[in-house]
C-alpha atoms as a PDB file:
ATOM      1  CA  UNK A   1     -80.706 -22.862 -42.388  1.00  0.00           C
ATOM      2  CA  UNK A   2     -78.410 -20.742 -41.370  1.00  0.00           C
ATOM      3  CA  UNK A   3     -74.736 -20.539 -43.287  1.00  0.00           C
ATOM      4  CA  UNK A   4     -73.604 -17.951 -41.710  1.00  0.00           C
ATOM      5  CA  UNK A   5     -69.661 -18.582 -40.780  1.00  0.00           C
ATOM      6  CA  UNK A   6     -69.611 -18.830 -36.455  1.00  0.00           C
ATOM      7  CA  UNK A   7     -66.359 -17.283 -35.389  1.00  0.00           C
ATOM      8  CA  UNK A   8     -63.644 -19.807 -34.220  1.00  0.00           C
ATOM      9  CA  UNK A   9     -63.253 -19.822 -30.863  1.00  0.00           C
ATOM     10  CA  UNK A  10     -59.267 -19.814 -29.899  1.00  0.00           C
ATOM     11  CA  UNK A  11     -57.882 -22.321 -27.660  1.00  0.00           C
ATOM     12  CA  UNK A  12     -57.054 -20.297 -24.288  1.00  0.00           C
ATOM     13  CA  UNK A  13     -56.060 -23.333 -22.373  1.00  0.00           C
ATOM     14  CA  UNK A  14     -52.469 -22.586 -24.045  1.00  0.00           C
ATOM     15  CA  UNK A  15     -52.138 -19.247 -23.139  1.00  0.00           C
ATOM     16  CA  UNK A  16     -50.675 -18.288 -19.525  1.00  0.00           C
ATOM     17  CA  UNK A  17     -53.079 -16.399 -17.517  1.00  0.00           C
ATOM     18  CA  UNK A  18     -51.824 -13.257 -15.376  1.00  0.00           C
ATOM     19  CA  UNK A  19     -51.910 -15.627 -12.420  1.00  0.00           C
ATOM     20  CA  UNK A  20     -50.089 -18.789 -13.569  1.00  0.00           C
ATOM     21  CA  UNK A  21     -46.244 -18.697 -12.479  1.00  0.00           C
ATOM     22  CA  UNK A  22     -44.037 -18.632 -15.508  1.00  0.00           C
ATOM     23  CA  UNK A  23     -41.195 -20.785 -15.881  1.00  0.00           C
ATOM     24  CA  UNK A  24     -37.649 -18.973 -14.702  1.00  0.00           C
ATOM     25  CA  UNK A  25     -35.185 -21.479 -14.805  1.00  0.00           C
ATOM     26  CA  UNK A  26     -32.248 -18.907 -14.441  1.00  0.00           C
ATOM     27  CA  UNK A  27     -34.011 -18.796 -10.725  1.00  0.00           C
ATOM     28  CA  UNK A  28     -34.063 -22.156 -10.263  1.00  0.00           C
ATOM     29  CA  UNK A  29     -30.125 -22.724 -11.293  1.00  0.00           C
ATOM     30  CA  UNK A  30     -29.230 -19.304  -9.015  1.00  0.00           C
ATOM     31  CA  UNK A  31     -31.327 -21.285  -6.622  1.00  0.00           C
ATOM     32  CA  UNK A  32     -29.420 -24.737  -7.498  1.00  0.00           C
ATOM     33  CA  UNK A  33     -26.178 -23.280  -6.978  1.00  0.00           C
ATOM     34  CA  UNK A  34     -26.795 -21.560  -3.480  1.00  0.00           C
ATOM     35  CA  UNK A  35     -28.261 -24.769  -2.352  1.00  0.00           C
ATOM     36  CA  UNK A  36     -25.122 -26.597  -3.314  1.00  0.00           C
ATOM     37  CA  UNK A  37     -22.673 -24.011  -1.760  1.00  0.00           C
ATOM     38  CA  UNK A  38     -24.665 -24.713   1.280  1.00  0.00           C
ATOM     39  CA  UNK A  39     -24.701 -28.372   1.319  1.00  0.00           C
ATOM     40  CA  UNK A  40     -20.738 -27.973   0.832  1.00  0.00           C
ATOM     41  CA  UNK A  41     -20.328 -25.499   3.560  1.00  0.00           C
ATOM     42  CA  UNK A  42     -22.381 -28.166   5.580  1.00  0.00           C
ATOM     43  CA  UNK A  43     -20.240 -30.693   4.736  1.00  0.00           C
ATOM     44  CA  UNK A  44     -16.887 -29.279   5.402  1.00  0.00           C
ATOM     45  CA  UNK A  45     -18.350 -27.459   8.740  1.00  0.00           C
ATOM     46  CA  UNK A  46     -18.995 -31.020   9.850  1.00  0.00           C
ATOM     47  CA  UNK A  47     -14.964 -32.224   8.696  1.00  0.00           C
ATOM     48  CA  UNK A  48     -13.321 -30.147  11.015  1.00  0.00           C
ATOM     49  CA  UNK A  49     -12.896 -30.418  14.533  1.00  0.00           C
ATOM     50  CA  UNK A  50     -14.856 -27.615  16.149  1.00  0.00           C
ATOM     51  CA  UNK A  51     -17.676 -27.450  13.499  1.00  0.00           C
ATOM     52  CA  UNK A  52     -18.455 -23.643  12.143  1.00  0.00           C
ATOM     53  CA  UNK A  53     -16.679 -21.888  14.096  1.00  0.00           C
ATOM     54  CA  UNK A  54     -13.314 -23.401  12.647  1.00  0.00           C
ATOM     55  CA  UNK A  55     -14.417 -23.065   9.593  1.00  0.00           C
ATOM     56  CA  UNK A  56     -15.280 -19.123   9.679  1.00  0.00           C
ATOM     57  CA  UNK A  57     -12.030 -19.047  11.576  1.00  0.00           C
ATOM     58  CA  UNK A  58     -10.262 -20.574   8.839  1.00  0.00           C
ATOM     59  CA  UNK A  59     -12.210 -18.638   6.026  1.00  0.00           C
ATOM     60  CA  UNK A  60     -11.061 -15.028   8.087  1.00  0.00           C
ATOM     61  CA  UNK A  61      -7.594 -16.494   8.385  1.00  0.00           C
ATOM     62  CA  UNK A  62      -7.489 -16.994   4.521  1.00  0.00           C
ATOM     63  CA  UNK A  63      -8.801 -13.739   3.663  1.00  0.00           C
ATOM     64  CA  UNK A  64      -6.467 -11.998   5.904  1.00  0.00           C
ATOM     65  CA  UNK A  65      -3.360 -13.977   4.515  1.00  0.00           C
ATOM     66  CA  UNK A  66      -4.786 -12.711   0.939  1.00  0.00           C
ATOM     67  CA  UNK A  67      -4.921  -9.105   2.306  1.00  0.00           C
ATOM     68  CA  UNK A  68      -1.211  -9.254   3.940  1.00  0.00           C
ATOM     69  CA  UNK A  69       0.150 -10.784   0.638  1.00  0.00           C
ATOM     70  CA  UNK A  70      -1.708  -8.194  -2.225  1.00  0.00           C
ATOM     71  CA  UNK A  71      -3.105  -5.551   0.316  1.00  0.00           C
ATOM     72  CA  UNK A  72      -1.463  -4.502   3.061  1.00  0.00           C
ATOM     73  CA  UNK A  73       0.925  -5.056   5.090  1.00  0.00           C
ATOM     74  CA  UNK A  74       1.464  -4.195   9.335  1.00  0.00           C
ATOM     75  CA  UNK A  75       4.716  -3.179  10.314  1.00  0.00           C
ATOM     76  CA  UNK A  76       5.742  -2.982  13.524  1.00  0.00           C
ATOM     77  CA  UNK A  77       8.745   0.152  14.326  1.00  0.00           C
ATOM     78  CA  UNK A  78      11.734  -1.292  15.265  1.00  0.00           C
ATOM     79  CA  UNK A  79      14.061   1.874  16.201  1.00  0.00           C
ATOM     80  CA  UNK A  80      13.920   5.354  16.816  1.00  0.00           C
ATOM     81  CA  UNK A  81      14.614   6.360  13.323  1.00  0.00           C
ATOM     82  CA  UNK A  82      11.759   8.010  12.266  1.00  0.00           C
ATOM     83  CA  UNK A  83      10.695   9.550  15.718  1.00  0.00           C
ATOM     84  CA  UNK A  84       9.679  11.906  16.792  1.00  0.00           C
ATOM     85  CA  UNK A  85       6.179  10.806  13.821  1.00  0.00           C
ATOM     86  CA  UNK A  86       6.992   7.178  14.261  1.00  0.00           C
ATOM     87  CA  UNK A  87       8.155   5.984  17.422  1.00  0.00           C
ATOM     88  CA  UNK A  88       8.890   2.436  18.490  1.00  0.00           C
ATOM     89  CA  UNK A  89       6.180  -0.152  19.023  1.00  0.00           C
ATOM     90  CA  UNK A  90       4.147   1.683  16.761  1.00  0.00           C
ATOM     91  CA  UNK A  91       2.355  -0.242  13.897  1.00  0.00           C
ATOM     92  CA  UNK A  92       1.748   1.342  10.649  1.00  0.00           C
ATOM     93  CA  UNK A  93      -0.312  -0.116   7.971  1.00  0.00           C
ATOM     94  CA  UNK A  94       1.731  -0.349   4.935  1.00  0.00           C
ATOM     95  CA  UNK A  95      -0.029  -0.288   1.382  1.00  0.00           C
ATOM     96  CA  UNK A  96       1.955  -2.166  -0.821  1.00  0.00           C
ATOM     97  CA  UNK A  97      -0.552  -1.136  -3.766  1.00  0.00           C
ATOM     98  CA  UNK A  98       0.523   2.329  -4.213  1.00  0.00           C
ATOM     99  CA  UNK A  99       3.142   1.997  -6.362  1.00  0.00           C
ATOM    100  CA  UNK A 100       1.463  -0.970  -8.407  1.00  0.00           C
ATOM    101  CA  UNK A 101      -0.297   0.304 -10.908  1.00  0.00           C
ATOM    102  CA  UNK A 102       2.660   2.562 -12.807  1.00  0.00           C
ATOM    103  CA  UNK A 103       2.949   5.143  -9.825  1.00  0.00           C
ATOM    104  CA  UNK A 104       6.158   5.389  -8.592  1.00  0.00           C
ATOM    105  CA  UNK A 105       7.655   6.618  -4.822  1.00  0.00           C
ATOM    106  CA  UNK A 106       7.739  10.562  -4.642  1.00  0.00           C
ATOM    107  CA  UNK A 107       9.483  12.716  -2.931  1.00  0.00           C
ATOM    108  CA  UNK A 108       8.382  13.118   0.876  1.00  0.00           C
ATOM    109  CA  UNK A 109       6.516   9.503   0.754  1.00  0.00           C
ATOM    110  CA  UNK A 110       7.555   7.035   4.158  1.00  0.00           C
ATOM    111  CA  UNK A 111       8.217   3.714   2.457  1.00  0.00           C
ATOM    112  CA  UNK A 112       8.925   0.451   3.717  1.00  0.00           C
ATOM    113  CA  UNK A 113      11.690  -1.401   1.717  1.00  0.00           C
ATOM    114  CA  UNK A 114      13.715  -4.941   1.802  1.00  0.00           C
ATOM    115  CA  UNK A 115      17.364  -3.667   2.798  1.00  0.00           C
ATOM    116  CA  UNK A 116      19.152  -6.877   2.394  1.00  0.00           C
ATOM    117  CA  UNK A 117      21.679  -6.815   0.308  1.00  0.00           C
ATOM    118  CA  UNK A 118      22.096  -2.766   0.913  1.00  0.00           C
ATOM    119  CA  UNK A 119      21.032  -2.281   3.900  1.00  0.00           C
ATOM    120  CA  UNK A 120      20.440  -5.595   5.780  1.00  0.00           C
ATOM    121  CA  UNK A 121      18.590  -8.676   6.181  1.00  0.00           C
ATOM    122  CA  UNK A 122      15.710  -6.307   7.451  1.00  0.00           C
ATOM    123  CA  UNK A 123      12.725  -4.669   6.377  1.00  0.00           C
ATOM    124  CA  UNK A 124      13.103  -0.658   6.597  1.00  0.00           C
ATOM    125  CA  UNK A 125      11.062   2.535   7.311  1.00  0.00           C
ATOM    126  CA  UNK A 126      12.598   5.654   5.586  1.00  0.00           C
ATOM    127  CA  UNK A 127      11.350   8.826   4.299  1.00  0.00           C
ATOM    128  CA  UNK A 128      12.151   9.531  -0.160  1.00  0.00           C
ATOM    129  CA  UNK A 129      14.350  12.614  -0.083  1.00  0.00           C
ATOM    130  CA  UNK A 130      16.006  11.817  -3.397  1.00  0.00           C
ATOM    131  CA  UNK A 131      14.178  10.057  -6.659  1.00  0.00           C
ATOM    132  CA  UNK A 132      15.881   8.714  -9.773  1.00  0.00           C
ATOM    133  CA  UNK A 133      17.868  11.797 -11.458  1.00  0.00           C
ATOM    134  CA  UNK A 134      17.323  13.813  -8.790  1.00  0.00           C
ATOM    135  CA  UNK A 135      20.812  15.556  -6.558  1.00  0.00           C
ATOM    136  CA  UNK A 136      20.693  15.354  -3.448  1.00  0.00           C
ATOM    137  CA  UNK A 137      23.608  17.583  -1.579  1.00  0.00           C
ATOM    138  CA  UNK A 138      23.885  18.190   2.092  1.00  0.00           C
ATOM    139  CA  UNK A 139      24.345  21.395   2.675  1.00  0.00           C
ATOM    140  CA  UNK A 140      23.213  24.881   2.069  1.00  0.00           C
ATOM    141  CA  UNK A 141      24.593  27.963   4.192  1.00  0.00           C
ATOM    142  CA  UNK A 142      22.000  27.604   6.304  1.00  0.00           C
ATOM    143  CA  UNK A 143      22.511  23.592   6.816  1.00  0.00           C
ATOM    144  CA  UNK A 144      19.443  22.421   4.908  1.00  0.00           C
ATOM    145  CA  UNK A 145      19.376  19.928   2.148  1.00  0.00           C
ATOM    146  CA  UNK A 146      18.755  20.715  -1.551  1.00  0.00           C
ATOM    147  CA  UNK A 147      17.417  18.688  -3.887  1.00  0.00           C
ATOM    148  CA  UNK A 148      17.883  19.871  -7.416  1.00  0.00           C
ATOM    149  CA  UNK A 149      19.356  22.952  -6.063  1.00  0.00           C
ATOM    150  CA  UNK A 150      16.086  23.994  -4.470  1.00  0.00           C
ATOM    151  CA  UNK A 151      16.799  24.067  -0.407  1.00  0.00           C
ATOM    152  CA  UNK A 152      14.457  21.916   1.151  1.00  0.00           C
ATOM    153  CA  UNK A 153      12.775  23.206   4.910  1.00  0.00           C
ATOM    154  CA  UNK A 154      12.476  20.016   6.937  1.00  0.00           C
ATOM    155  CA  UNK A 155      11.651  20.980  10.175  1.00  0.00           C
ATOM    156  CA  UNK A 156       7.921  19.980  10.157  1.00  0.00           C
ATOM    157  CA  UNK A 157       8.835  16.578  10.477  1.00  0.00           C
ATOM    158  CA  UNK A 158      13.076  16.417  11.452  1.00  0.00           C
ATOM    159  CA  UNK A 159      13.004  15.436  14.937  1.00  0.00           C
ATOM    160  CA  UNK A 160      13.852  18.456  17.346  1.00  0.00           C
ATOM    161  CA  UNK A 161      17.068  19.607  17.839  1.00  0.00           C
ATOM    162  CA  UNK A 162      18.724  17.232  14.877  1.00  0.00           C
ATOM    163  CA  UNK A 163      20.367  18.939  12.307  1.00  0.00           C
ATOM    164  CA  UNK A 164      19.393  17.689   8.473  1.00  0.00           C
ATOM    165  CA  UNK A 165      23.042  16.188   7.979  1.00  0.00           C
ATOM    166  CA  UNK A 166      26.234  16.671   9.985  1.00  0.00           C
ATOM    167  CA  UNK A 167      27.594  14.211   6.735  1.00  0.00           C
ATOM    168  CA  UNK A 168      28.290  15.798   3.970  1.00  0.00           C
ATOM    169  CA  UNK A 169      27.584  14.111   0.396  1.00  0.00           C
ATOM    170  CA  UNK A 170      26.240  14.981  -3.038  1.00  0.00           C
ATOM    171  CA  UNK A 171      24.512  12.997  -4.969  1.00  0.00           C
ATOM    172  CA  UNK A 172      23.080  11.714  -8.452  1.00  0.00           C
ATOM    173  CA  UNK A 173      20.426   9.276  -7.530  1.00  0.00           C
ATOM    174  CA  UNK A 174      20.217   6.425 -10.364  1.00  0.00           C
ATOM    175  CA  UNK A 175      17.330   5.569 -12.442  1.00  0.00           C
ATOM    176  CA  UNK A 176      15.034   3.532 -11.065  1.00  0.00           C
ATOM    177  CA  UNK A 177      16.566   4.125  -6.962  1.00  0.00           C
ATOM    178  CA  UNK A 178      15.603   6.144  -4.276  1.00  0.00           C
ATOM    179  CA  UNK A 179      17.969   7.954  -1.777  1.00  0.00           C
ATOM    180  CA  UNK A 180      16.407   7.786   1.411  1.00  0.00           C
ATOM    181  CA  UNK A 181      16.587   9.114   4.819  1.00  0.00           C
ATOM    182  CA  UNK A 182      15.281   8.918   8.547  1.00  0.00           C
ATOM    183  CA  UNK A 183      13.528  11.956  10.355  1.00  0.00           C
ATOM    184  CA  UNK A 184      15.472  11.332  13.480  1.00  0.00           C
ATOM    185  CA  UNK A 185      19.032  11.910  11.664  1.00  0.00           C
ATOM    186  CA  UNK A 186      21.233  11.925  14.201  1.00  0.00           C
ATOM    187  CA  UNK A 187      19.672   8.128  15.833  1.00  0.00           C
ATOM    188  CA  UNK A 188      19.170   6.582  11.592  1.00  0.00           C
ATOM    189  CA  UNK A 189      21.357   4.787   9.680  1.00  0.00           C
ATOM    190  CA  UNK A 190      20.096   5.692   5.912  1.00  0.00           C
ATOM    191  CA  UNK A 191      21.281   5.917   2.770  1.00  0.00           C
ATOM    192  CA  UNK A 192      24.327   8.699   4.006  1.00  0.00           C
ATOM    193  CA  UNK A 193      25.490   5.751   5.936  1.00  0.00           C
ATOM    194  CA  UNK A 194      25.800   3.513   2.671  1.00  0.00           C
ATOM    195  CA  UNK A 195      27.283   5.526  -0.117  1.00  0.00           C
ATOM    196  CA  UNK A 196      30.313   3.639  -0.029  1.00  0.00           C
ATOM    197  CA  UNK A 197      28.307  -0.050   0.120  1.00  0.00           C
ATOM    198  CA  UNK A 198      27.167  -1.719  -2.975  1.00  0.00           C
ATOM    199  CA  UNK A 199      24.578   0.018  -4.434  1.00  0.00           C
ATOM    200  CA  UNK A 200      25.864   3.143  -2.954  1.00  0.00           C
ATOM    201  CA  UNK A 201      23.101   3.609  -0.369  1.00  0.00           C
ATOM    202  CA  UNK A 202      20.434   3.629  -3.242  1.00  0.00           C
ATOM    203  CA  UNK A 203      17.206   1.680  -2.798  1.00  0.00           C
ATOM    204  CA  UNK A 204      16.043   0.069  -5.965  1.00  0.00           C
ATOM    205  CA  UNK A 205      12.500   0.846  -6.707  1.00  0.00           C
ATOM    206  CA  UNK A 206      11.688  -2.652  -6.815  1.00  0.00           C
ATOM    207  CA  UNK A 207      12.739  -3.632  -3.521  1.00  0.00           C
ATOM    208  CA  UNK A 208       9.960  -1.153  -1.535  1.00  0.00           C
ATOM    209  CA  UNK A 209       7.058  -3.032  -0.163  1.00  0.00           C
ATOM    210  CA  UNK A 210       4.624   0.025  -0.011  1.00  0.00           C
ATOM    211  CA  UNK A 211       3.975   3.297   1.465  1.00  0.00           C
ATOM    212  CA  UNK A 212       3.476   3.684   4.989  1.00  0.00           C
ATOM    213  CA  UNK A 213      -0.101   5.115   5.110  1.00  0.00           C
ATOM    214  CA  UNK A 214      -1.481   5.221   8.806  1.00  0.00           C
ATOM    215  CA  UNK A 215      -0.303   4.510  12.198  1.00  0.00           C
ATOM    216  CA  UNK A 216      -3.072   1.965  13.852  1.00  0.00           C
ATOM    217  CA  UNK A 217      -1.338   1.013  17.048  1.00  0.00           C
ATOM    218  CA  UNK A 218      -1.725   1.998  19.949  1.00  0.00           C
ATOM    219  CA  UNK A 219      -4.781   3.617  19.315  1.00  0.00           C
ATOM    220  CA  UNK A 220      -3.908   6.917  20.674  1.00  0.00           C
ATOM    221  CA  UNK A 221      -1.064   7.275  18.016  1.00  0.00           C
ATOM    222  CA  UNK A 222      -3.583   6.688  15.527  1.00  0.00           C
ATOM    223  CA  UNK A 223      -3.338   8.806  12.240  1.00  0.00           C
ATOM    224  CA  UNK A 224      -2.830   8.954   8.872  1.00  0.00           C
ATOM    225  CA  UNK A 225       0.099   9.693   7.146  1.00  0.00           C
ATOM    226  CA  UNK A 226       0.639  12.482   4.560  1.00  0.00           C
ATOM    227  CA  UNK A 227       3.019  12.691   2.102  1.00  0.00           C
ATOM    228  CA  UNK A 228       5.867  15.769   3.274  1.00  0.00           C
ATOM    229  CA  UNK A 229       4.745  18.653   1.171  1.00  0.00           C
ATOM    230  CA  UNK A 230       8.220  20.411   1.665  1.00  0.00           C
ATOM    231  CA  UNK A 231       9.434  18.805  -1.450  1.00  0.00           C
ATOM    232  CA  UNK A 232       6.523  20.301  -3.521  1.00  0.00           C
ATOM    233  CA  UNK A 233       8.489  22.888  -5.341  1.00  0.00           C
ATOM    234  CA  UNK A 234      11.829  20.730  -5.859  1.00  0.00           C
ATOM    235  CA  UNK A 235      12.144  21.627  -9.295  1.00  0.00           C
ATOM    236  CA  UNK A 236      11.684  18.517 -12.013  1.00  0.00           C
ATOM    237  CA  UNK A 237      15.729  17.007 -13.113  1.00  0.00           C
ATOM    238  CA  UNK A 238      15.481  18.268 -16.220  1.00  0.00           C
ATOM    239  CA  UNK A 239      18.655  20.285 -16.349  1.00  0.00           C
ATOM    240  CA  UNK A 240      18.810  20.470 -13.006  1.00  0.00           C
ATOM    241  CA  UNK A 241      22.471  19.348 -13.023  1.00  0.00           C
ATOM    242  CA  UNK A 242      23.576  19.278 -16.199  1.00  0.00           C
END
């Protein structure tokens, strides 16, 4: 007879083979989902008049009414101002997120800004000549501006044959403000125009809508924008004026 103990033979009926297709539910509810986003998509497509293609239309309309309000912004040049750069009709693409995010308007930078109440019931294009603490004074002996007693050589961008200022002022710019002025001097009405208004032809920080950072229309003025690097060795205000 034979006692020797057989070994148990294990159950492999329970055990997945290589081949058998293992349960992924995390597939199936990704799967779930998409089918239901479709279904929806179907559903709504088939509400509106015109089907799908309203529906994209409407979708592209919504995104660009998200991208205006957080984005950017177009704006369209309404004067000669800032010629001979920006000349009228053109549209610049305005992004109103560069001064979000703690970074505030420097020196040189072409910013769009609300006016009213300063300036007027308008939106504005202007270039930063002036931050907060900074003086501004018009003019050296040679007729250019200085900024923080540094004289400041314009003519990269002043539009030919305009002088930097045939109005005399000087300046302390206020916290938080910006003194501001156009590159065709002699055609802009700026913030020399102003210092007796309320506010004193200051632009509060808070009312600028972005920076102007390329020219998109027409296409043959197409560019970008760079901030003026003749402000670069303004010194800082620190003691600039006492």
């Amino acid at each position: 007879m034979d006692t020797e103990a057989q070994p148990t033979q294990r159950d492999r009926s329970s055990r997945p083979s290589d081949s058998e297709t293992i349960s992924d539910p995390e597939g199936r509810e990704g799967r779930s989902r998409f089918a239901l986003a479709a279904r929806l998509t179907e559903r709504v497509a088939a509400w509106l008049p015109g089907g799908r293609i309203s529906l994209t239309l409407l979708v592209l309309l919504v995104f660009l009414l998200l991208l205006n309000t957080f984005v950017v912004r177009p704006f369209e040049i309404p004067s000669g101002s800032m010629e001979s750069g920006l000349r009228i009709g053109d549209r610049v693409l305005v992004n109103k997120l560069a001064y979000r995010f703690g970074a505030d308007p420097r020196r040189g930078d072409v910013v769009v800004f609300d006016g009213t109440g300063y300036f007027g019931e308008a939106d504005y294009i202007k270039r930063v000549v002036g931050v907060g603490g900074d003086q501004v004074v018009c003019c050296d002996k040679q007729g250019r501006i200085q900024v923080n007693g540094r004289s400041v050589d314009e003519s990269t961008f002043l539009y030919p044959g305009d002088s930097p200022s045939t109005v005399r002022f000087d300046v302390v710019v206020p916290d938080g403000t910006l003194f501001v002025l156009g590159d065709h001097r002699s055609a802009s009405s700026d913030s020399r125009d102003h210092l007796g208004s309320p506010g004193g032809g200051m632009i509060p920080v808070g009312d600028v809508v972005g920076r102007a950072d390329w020219i998109v229309w027409p296409s043959a003025h197409w560019t970008r924008l760079h901030r003026a690097d003749a402000y670069a060795r303004v010194p800082s205000t620190e003691g600039a004026h006492g």
